[in-house]
PDB file of N, CA and C in Angstrom:
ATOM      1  N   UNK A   1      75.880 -72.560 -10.776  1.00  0.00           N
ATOM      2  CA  UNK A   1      75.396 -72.667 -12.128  1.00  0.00           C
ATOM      3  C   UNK A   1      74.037 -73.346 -12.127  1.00  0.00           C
ATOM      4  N   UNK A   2      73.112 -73.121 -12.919  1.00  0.00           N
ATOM      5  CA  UNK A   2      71.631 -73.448 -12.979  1.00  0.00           C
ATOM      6  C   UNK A   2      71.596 -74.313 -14.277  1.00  0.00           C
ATOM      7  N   UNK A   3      72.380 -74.660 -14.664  1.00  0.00           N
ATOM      8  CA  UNK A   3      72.510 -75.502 -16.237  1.00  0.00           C
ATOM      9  C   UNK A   3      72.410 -74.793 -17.448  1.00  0.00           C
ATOM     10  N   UNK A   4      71.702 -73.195 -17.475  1.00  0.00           N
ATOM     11  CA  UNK A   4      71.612 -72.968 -18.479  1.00  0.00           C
ATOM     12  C   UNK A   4      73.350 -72.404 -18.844  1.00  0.00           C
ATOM     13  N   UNK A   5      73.106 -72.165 -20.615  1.00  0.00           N
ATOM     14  CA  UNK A   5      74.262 -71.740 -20.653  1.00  0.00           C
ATOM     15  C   UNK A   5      74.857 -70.153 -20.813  1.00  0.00           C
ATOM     16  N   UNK A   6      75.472 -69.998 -19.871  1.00  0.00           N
ATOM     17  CA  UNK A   6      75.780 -68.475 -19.583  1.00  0.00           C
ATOM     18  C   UNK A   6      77.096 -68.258 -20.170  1.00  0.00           C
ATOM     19  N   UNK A   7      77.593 -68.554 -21.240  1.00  0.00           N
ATOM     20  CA  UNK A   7      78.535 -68.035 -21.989  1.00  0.00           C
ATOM     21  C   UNK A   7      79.174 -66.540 -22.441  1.00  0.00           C
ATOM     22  N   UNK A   8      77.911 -66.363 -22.549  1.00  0.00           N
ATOM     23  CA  UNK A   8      77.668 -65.122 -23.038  1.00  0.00           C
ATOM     24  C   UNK A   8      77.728 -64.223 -21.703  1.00  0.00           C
ATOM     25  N   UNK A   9      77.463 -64.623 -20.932  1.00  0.00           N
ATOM     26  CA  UNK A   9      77.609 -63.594 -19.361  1.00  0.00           C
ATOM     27  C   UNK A   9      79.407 -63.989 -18.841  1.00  0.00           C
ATOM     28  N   UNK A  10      79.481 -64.786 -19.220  1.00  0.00           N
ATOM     29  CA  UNK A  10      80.772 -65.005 -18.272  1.00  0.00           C
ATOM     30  C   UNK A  10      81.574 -63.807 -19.469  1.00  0.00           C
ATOM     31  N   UNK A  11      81.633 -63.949 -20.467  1.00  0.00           N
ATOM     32  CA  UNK A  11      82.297 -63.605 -21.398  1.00  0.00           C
ATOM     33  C   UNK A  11      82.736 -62.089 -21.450  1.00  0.00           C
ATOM     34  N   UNK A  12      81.218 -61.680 -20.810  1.00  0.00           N
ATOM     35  CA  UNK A  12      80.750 -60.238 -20.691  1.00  0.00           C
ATOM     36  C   UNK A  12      81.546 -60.151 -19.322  1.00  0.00           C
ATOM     37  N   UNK A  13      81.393 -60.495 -18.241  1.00  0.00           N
ATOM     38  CA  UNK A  13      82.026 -60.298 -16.865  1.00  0.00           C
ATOM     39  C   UNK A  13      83.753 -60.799 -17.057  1.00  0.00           C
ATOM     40  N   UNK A  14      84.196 -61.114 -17.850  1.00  0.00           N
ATOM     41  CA  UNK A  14      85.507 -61.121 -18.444  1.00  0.00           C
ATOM     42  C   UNK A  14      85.935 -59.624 -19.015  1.00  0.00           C
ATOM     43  N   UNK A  15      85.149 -59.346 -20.006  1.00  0.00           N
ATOM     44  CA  UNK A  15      85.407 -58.316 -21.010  1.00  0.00           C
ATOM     45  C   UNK A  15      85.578 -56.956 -19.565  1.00  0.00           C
ATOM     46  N   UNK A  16      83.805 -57.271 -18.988  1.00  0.00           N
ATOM     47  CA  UNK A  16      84.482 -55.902 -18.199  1.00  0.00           C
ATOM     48  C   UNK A  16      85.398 -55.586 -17.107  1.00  0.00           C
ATOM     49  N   UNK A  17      85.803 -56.643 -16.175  1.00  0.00           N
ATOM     50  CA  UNK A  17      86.681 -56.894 -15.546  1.00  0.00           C
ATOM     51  C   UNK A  17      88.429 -55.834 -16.500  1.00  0.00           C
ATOM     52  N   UNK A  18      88.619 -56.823 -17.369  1.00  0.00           N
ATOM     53  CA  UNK A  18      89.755 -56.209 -18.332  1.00  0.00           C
ATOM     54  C   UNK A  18      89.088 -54.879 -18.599  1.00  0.00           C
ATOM     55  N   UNK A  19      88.130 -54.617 -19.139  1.00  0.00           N
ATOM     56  CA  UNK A  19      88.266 -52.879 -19.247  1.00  0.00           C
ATOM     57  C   UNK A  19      88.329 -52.419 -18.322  1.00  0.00           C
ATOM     58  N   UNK A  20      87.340 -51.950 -17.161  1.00  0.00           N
ATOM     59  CA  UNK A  20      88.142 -51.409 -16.105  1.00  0.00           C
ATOM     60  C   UNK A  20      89.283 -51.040 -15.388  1.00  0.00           C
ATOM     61  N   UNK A  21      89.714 -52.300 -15.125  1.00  0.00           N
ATOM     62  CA  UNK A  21      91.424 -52.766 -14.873  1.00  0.00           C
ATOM     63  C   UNK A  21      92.479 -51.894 -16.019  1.00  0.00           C
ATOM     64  N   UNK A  22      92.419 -52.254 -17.143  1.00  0.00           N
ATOM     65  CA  UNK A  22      93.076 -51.554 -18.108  1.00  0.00           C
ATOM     66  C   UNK A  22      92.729 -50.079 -18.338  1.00  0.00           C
ATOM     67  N   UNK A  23      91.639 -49.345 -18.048  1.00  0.00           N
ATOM     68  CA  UNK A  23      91.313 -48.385 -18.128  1.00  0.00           C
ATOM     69  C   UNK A  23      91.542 -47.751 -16.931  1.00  0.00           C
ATOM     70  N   UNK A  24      91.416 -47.945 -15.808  1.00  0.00           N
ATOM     71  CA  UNK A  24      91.793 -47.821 -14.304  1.00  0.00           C
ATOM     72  C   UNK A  24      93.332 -47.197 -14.147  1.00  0.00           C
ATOM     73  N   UNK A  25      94.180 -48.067 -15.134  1.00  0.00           N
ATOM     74  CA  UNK A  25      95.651 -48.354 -14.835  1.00  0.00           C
ATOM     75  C   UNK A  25      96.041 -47.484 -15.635  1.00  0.00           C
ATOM     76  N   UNK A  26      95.741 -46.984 -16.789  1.00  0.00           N
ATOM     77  CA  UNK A  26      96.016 -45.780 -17.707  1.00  0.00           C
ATOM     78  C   UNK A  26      95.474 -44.409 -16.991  1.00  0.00           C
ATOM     79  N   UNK A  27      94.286 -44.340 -16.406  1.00  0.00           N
ATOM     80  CA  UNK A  27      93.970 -43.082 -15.859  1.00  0.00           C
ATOM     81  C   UNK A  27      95.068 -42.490 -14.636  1.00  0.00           C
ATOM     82  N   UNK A  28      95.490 -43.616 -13.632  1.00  0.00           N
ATOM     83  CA  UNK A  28      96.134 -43.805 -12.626  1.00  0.00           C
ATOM     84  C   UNK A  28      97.402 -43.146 -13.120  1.00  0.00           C
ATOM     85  N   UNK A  29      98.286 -43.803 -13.722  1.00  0.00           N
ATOM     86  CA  UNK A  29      99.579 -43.647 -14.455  1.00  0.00           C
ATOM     87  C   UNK A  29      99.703 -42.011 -14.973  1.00  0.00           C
ATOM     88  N   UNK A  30      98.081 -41.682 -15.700  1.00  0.00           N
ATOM     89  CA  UNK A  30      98.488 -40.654 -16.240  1.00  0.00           C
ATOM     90  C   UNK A  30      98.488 -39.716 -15.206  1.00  0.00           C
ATOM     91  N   UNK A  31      97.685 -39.806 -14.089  1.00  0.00           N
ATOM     92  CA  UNK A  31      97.910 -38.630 -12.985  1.00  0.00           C
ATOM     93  C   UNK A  31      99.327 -38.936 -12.192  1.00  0.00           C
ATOM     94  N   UNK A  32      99.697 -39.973 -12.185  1.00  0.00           N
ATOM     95  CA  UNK A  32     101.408 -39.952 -11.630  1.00  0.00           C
ATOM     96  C   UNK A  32     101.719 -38.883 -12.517  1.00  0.00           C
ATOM     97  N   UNK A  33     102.001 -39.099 -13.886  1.00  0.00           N
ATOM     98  CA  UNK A  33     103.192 -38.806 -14.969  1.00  0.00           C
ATOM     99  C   UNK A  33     102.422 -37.172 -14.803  1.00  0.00           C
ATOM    100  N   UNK A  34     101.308 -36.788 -14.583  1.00  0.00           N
ATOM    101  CA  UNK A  34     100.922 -35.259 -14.448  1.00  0.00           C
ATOM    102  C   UNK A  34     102.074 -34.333 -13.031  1.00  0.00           C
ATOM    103  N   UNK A  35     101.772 -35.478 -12.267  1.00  0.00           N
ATOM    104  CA  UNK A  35     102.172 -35.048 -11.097  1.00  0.00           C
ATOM    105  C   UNK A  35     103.284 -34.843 -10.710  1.00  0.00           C
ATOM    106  N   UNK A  36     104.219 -35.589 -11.859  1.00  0.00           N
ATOM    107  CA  UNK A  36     105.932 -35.671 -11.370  1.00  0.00           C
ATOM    108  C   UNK A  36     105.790 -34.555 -12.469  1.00  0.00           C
ATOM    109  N   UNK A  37     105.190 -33.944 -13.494  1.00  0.00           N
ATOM    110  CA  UNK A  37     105.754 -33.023 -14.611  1.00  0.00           C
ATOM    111  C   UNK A  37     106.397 -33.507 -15.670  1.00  0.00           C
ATOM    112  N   UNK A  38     107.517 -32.706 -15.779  1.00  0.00           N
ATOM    113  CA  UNK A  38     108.175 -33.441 -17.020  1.00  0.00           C
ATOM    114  C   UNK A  38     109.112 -34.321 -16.388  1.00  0.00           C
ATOM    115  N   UNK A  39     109.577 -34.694 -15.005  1.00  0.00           N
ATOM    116  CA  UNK A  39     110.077 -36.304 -14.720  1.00  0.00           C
ATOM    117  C   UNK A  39     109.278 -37.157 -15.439  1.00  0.00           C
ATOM    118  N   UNK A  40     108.015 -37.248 -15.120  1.00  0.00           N
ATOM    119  CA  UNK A  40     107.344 -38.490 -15.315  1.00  0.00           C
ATOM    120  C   UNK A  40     107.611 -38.694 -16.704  1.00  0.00           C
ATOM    121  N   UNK A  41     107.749 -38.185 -17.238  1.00  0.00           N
ATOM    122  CA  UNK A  41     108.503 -38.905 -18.884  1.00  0.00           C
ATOM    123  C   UNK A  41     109.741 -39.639 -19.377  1.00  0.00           C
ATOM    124  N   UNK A  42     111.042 -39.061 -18.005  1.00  0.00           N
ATOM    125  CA  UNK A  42     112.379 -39.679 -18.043  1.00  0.00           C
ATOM    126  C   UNK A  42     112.080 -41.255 -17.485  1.00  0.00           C
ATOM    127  N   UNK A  43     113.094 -41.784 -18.179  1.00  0.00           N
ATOM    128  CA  UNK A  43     113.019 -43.180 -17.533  1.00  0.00           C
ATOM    129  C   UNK A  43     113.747 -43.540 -16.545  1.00  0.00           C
ATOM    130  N   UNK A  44     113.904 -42.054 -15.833  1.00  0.00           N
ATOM    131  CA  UNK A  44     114.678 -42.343 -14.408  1.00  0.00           C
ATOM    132  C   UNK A  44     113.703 -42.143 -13.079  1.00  0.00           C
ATOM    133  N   UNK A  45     112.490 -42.722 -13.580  1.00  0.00           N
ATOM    134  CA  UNK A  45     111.332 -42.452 -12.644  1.00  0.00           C
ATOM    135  C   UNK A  45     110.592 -43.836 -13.122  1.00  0.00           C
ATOM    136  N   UNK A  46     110.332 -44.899 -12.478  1.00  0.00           N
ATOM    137  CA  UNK A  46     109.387 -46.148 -12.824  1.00  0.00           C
ATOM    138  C   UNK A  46     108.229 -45.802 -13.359  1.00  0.00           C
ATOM    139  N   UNK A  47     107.524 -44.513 -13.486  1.00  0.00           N
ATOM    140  CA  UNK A  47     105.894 -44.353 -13.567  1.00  0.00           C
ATOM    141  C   UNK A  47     106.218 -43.978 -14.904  1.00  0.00           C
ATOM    142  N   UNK A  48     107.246 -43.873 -16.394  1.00  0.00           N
ATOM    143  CA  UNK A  48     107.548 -43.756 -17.224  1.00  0.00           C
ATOM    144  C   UNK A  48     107.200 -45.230 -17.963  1.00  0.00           C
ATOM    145  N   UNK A  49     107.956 -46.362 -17.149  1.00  0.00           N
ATOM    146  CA  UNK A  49     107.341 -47.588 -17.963  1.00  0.00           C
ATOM    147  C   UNK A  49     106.255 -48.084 -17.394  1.00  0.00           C
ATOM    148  N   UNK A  50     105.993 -47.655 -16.194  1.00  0.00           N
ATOM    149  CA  UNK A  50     104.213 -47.978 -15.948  1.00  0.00           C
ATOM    150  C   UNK A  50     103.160 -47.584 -16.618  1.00  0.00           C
ATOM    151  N   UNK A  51     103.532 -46.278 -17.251  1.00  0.00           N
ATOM    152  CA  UNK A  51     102.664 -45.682 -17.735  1.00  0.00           C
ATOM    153  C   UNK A  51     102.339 -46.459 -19.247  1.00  0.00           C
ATOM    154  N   UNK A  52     103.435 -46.669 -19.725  1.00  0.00           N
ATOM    155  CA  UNK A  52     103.319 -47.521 -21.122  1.00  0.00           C
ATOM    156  C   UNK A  52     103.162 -48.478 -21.010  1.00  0.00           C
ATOM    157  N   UNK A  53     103.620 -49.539 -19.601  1.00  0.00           N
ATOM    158  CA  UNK A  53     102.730 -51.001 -19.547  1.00  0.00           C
ATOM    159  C   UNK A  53     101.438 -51.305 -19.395  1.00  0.00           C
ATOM    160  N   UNK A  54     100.695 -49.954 -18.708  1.00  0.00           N
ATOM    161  CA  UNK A  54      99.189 -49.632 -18.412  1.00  0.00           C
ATOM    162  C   UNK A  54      98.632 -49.500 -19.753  1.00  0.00           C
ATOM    163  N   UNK A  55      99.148 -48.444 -20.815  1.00  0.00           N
ATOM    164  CA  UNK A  55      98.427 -48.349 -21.908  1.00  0.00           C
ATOM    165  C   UNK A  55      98.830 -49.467 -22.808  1.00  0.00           C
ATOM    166  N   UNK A  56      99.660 -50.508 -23.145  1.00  0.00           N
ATOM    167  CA  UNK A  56      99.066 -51.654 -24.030  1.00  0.00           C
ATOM    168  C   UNK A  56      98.444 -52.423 -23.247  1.00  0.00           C
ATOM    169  N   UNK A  57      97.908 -52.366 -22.076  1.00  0.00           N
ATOM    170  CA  UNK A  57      96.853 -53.303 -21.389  1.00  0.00           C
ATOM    171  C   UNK A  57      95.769 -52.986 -22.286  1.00  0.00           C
ATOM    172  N   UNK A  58      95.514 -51.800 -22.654  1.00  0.00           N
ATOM    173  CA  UNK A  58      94.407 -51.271 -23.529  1.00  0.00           C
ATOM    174  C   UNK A  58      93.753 -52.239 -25.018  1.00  0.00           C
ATOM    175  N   UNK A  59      95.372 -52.361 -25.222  1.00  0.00           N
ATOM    176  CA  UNK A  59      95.323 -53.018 -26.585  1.00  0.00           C
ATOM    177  C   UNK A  59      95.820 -54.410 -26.780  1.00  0.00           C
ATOM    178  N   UNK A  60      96.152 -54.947 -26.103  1.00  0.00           N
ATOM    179  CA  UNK A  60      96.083 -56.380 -26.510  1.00  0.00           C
ATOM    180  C   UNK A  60      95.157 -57.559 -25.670  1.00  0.00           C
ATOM    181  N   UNK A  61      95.035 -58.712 -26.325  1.00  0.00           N
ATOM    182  CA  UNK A  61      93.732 -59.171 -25.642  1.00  0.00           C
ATOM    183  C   UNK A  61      92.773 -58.318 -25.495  1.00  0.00           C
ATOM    184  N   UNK A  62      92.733 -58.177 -27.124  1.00  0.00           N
ATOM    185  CA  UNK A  62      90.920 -57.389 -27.487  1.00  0.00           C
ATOM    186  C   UNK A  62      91.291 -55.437 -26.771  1.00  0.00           C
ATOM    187  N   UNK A  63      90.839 -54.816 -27.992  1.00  0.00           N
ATOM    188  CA  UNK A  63      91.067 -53.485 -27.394  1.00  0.00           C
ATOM    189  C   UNK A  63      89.708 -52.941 -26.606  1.00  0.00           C
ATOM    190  N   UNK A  64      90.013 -51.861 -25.709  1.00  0.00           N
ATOM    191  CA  UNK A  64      89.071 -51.468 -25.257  1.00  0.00           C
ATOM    192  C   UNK A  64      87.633 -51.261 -25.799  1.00  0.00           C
ATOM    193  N   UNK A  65      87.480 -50.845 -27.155  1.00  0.00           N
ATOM    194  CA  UNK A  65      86.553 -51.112 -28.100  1.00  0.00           C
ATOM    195  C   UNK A  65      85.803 -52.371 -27.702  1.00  0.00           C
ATOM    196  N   UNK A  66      86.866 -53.311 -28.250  1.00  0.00           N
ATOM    197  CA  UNK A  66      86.273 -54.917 -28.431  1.00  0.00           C
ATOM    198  C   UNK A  66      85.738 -55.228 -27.376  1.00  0.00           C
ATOM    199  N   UNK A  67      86.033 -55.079 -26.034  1.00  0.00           N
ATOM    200  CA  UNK A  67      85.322 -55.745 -25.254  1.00  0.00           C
ATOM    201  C   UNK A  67      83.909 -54.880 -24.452  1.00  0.00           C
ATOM    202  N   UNK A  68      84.038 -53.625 -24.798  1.00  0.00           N
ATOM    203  CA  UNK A  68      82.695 -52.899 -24.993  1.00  0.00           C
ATOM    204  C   UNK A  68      81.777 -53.613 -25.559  1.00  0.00           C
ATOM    205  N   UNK A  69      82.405 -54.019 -27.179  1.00  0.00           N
ATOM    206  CA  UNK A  69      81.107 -54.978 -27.959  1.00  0.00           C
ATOM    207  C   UNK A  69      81.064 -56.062 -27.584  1.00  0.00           C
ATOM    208  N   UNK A  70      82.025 -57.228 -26.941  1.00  0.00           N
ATOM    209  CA  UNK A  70      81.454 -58.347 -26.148  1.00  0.00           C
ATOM    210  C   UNK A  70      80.459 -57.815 -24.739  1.00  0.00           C
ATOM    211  N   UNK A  71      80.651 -56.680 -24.739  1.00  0.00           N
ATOM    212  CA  UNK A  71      79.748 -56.515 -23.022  1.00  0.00           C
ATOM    213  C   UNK A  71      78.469 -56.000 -23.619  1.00  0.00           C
ATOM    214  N   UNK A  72      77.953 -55.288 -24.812  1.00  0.00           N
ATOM    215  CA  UNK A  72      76.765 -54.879 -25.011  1.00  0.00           C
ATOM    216  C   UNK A  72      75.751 -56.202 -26.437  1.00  0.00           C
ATOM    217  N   UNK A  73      77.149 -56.843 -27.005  1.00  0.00           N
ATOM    218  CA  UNK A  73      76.383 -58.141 -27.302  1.00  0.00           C
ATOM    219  C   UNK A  73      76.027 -59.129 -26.333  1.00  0.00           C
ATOM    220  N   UNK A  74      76.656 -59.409 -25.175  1.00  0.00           N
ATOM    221  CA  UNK A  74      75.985 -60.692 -24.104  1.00  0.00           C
ATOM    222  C   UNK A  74      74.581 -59.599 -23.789  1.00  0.00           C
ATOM    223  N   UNK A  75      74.515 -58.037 -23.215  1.00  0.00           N
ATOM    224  CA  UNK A  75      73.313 -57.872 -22.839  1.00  0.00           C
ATOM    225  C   UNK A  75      72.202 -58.198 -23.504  1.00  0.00           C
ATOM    226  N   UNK A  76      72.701 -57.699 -25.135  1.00  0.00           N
ATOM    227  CA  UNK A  76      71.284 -57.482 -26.230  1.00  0.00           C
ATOM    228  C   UNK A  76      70.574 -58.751 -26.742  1.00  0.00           C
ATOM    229  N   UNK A  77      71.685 -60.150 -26.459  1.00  0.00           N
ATOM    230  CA  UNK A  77      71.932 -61.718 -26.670  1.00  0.00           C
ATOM    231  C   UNK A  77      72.240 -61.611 -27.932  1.00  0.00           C
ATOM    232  N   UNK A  78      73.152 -60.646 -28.833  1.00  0.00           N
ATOM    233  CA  UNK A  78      73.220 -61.089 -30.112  1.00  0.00           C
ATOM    234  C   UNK A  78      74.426 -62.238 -30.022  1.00  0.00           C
ATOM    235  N   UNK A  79      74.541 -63.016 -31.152  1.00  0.00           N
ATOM    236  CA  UNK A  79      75.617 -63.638 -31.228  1.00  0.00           C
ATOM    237  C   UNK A  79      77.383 -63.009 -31.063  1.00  0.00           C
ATOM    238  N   UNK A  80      78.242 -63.760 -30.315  1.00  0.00           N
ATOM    239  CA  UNK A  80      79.564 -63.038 -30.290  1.00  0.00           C
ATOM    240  C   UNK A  80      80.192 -63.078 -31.140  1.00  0.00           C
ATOM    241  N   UNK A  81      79.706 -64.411 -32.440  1.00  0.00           N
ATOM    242  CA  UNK A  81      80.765 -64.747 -33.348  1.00  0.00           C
ATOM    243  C   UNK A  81      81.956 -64.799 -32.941  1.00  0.00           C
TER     244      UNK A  81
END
């Protein structure tokens, strides 16, 4: 750290960390659930509740949206409010 305050960057390297990750884990899931066919929908296959634990990664703790706008407000320096 250099003293100044990088709030706004950490905040941003937070936000995109979680999108990726959450976005990563939904793309992933959905090519399982492609790949088993219509298994991948029974819940006698684990990639049924993976697939739905991957997609509310999306949405809670800020939706994919939201942390788009924390990652393009730290670039532009507007305030995060």
């Amino acid at each position: 750290m250099d003293g100044r305050n990088n709030k706004p960057f950490v905040a941003a390297e937070g936000s995109m960390a979680k999108l990726v990750a959450s976005e990563t884990a939904v793309y992933v899931t959905d090519e399982a659930v492609q790949i088993l066919g219509g298994n991948g929908y029974t819940r006698e296959y684990p990639v049924e509740r993976m697939r739905r634990d991957a997609k509310i990664f999306t949405i809670f703790e800020g939706t994919s949206e939201i942390q788009r706008l924390v990652m393009s407000r730290a670039i532009t320096g507007l305030p995060l409010r």
